[in-house]
Protein backbone atom coordinates (compact mmCIF):
# COMPACT_ATOMS: atom_id res chain seq x y z
CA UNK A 1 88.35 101.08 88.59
CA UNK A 2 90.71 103.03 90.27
CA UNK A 3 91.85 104.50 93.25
CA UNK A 4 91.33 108.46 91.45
CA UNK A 5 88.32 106.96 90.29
CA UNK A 6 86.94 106.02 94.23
CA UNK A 7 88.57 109.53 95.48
CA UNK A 8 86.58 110.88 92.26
CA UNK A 9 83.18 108.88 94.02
CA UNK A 10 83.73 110.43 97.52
CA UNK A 11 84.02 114.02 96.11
CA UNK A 12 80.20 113.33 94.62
CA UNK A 13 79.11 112.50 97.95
CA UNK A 14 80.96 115.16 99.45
CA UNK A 15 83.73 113.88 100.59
CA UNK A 16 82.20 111.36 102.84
CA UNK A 17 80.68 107.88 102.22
CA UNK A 18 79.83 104.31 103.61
CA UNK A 19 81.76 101.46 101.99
CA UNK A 20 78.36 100.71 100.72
CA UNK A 21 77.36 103.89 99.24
CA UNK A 22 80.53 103.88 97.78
CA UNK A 23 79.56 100.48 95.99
CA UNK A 24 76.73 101.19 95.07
CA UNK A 25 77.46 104.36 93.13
CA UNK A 26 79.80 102.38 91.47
CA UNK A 27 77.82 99.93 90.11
CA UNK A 28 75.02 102.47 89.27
CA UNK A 29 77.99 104.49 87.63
CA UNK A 30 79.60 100.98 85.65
CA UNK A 31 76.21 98.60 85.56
CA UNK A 32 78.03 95.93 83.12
CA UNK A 33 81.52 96.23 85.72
CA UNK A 34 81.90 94.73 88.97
CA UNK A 35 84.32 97.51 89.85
CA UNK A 36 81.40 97.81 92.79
CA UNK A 37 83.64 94.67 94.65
CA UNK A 38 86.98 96.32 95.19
CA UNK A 39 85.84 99.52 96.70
CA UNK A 40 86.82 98.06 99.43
CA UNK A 41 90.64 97.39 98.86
CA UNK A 42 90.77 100.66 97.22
CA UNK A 43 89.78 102.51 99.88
CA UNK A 44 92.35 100.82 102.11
CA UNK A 45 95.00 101.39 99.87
CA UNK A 46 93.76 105.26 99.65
CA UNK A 47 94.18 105.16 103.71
CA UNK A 48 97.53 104.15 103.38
CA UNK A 49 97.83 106.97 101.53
CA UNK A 50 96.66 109.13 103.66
CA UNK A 51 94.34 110.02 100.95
CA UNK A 52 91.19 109.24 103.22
CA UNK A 53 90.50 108.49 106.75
CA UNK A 54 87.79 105.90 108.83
CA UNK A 55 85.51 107.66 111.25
CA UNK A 56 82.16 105.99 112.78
CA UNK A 57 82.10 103.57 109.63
CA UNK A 58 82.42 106.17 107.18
CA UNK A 59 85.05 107.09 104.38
CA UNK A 60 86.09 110.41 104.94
CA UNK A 61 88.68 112.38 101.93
CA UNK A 62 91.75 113.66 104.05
CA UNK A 63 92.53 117.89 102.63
CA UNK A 64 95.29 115.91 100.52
CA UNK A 65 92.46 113.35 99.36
CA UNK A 66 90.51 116.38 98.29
CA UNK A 67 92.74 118.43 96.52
CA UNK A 68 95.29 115.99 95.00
CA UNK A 69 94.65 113.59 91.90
CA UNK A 70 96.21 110.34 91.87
CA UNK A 71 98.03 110.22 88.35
CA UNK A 72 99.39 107.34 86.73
CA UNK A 73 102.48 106.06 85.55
CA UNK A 74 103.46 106.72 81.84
CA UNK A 75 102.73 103.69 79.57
CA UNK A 76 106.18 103.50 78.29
CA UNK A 77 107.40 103.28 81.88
CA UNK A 78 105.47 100.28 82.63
CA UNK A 79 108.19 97.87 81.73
CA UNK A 80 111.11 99.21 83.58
CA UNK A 81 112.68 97.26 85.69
CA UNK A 82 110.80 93.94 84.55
CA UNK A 83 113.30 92.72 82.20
CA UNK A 84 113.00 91.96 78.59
CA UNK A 85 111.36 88.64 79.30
CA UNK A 86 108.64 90.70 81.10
CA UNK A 87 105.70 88.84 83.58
CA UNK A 88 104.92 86.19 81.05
CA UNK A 89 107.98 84.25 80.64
CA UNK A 90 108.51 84.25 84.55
CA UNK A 91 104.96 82.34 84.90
CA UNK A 92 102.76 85.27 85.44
CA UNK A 93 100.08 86.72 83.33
CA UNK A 94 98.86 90.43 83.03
CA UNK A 95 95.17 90.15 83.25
CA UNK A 96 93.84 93.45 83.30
CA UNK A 97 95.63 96.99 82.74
CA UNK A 98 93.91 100.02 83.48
CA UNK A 99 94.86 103.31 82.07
CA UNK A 100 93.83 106.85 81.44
CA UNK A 101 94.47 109.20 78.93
CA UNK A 102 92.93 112.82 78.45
CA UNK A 103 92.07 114.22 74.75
CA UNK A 104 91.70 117.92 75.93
CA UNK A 105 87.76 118.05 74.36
CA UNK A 106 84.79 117.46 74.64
CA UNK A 107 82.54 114.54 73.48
CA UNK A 108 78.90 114.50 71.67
CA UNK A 109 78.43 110.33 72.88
CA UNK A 110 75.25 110.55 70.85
CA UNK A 111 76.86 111.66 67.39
CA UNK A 112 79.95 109.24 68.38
CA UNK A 113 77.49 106.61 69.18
CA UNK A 114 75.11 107.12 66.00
CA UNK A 115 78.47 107.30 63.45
CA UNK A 116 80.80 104.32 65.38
CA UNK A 117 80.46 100.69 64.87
CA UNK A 118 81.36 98.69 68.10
CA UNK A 119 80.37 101.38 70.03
CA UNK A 120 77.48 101.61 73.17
CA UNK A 121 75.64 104.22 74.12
CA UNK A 122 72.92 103.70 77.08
CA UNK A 123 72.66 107.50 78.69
CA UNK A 124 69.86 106.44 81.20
CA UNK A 125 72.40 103.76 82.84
CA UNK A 126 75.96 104.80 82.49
CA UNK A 127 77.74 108.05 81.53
CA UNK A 128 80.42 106.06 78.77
CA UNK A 129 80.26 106.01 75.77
CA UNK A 130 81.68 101.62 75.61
CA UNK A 131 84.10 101.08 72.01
CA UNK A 132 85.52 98.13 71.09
CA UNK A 133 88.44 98.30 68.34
CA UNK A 134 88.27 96.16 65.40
CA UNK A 135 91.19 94.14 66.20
CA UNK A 136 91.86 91.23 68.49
CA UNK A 137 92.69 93.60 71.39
CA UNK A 138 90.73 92.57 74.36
CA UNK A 139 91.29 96.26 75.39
CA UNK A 140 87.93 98.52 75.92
CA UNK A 141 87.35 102.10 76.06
CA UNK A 142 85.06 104.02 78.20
CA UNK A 143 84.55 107.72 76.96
CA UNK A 144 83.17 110.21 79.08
CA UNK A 145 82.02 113.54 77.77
CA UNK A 146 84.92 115.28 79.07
CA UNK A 147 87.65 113.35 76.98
CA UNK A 148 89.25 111.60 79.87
CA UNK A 149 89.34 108.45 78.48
CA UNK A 150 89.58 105.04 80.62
CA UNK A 151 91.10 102.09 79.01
CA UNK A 152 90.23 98.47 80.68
CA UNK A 153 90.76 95.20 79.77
CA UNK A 154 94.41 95.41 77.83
CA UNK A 155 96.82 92.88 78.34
CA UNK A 156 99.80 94.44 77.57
CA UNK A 157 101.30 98.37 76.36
CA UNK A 158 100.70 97.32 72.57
CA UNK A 159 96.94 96.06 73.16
CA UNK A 160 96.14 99.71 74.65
CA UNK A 161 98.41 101.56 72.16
CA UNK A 162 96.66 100.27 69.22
CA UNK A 163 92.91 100.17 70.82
CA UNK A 164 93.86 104.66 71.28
CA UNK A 165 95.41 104.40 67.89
CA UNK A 166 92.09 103.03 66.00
CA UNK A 167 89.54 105.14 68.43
CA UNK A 168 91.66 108.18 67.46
CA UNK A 169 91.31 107.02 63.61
CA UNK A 170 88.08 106.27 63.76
CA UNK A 171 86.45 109.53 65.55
CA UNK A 172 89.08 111.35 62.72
CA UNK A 173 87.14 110.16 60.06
CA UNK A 174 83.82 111.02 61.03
CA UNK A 175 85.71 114.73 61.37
CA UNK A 176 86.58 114.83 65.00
CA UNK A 177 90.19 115.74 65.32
CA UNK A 178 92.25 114.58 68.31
CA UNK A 179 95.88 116.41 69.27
CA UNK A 180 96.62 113.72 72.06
CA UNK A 181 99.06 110.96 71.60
CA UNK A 182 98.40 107.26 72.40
CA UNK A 183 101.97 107.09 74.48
CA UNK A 184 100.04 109.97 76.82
CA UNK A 185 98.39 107.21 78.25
CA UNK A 186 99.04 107.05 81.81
CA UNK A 187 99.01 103.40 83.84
CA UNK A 188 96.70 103.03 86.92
CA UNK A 189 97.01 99.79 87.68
CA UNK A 190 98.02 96.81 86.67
CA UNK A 191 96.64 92.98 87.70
CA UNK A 192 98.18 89.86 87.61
CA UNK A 193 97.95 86.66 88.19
CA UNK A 194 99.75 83.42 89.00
CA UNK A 195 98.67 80.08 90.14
CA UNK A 196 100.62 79.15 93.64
CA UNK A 197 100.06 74.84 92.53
CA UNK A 198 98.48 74.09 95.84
CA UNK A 199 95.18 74.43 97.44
CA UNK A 200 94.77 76.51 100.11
CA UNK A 201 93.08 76.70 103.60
CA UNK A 202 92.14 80.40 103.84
CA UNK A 203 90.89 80.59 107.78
CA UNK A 204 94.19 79.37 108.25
CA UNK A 205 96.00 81.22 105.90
CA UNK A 206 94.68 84.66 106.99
CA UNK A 207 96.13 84.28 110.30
CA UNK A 208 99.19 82.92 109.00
CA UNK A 209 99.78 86.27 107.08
CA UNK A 210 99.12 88.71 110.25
CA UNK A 211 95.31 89.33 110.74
CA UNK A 212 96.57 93.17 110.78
CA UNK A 213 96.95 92.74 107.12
CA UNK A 214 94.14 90.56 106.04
CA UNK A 215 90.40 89.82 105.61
CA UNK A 216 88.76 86.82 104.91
CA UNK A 217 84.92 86.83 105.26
CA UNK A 218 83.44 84.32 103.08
CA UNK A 219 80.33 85.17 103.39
CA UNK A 220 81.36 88.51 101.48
CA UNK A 221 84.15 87.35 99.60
CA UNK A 222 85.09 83.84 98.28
CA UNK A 223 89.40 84.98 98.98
CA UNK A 224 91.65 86.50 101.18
CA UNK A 225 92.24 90.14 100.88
CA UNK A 226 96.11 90.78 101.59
CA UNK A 227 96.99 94.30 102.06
CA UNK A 228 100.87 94.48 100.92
CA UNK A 229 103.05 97.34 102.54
CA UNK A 230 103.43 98.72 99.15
CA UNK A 231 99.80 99.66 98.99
CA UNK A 232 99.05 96.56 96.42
CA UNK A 233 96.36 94.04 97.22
CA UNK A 234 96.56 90.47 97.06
CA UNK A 235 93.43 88.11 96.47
CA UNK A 236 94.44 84.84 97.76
CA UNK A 237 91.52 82.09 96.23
CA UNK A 238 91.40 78.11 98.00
CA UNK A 239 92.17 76.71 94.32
CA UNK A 240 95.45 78.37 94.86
CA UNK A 241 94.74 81.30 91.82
CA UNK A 242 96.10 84.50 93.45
CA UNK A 243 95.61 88.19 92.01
CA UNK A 244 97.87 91.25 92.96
CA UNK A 245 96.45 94.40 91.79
CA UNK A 246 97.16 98.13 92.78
CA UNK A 247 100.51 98.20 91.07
CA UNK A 248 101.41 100.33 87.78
CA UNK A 249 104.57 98.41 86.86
CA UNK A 250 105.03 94.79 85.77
CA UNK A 251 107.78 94.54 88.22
CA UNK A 252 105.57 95.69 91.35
CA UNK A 253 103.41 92.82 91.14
CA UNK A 254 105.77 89.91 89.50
CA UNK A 255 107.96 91.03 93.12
CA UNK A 256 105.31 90.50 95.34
CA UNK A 257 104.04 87.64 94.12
CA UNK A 258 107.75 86.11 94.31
CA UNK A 259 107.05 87.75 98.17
CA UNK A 260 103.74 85.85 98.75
CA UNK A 261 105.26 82.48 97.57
CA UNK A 262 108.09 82.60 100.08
CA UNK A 263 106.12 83.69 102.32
CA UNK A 264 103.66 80.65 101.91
CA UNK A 265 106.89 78.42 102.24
CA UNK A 266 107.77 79.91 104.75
CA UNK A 267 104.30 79.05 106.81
CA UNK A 268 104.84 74.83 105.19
CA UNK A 269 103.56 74.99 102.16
CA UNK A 270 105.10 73.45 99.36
CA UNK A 271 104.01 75.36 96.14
CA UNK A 272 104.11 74.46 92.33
């Protein structure tokens, strides 16, 4: 999920929403997903944006959250800046990358559904159309009606390239024909993860960081939620597994995870 697809949420209810009705369209929306437990950072991130704004305990869209989109980053962008050795080689791993990409036409998810293999179709529960290529790719696409396509699950810009590539040959041989080009895709955000090599005492940790910027209720949530200046989110977990998401470059995330390690150090903890 992301944060055009929560700004997309509040426009259904108006423009104004709970946290919780928020989340719970969401999972209504994406059933099989648990996009329903990050509502929460997204909409903080959208604040920073001055996208939306808190009033009485309700999400309210700001005239810019209703009338701008968020777009994405181009997919061949999403290495600049990283290097050639890219997140892997500097002991980070890309877990999820979620991109867009819109094919200008409309969708019959019944014939697609009826004339795809490794394809779901469930009307009554979500509004995708769910394909998964052939290949290895641990990529998955979610196809609306509209053609604005959502790609989850990728790795990496090849394991989204060719997941478009063999949806776009395989809905041209059953004689749909698609104009759009797989490098269209846009990047909206990016996760990774690293492993800080030391256990960690949240309660402690949370204050450690600035309360201003965190929240740890573990009766909600088993981490700490850091909100980075940037806009990106950090989960901070007590085996010492830490996620940064919100970020559509691998160097955005790889940097402030570097950030969150000295800053650790810098509070006496000896990481790795």
């Amino acid at each position: 999920m992301t944060q055009e697809d929560v700004r997309q949420l509040l426009l259904e209810l108006g423009g104004e929403g709970s946290t919780t009705e928020l989340a719970k369209r969401a999972k209504k929306e994406f059933p099989n997903r648990t996009y329903h437990t990050y509502i929460g950072q997204l909409l903080h991130q959208l604040e920073q944006k001055d996208f939306v704004r808190k009033e009485n305990g309700d999400w309210i869209l700001t005239d810019r959250g209703r009338n701008t989109s968020i777009e994405g980053i181009p997919i061949t962008d999403i290495d600049i800046g990283a290097g050639e050795a890219g997140p892997l080689d500097k002991g980070f791993d890309i877990v999820n990358i979620v991109s867009t990409i819109d094919i200008d036409r409309e969708l019959d998810l019944a014939y697609l559904s009826n004339n795809l293999s490794n394809s779901e179709y469930h009307p009554e529960s979500s509004p995708f159309l769910v394909y998964r290529p052939l290949n290895q790719s641990s990529a998955t696409l979610l196809v609306p009606t509209n053609g604005m396509i959502t790609i989850v699950g990728g790795q990496n810009k090849n394991e989204i390239l060719d997941s478009l590539d063999t949806f776009f040959n395989a809905i041209e041989s059953i004689g749909l024909s698609v104009d759009s080009e797989p490098k269209a895709t846009l990047v909206q955000n990016i996760v990774l993860k690293t492993d800080l090599g030391v256990e960690l005492e949240l309660a402690t940790l949370s204050i450690g960081l600035g309360i201003e910027q965190t929240e740890y209720e573990p009766e909600q949530f088993s981490g700490v939620v850091y909100r980075l200046q940037d806009g990106s989110v950090a989960l901070l977990f007590r085996s010492g597994k830490c996620l940064v998401t919100g970020s559509k470059t691998y160097r955005q995330p790889i940097d402030n995870a570097k950030k969150i390690e000295c800053e650790l150090e810098e509070l006496g903890l000896e990481l790795h």
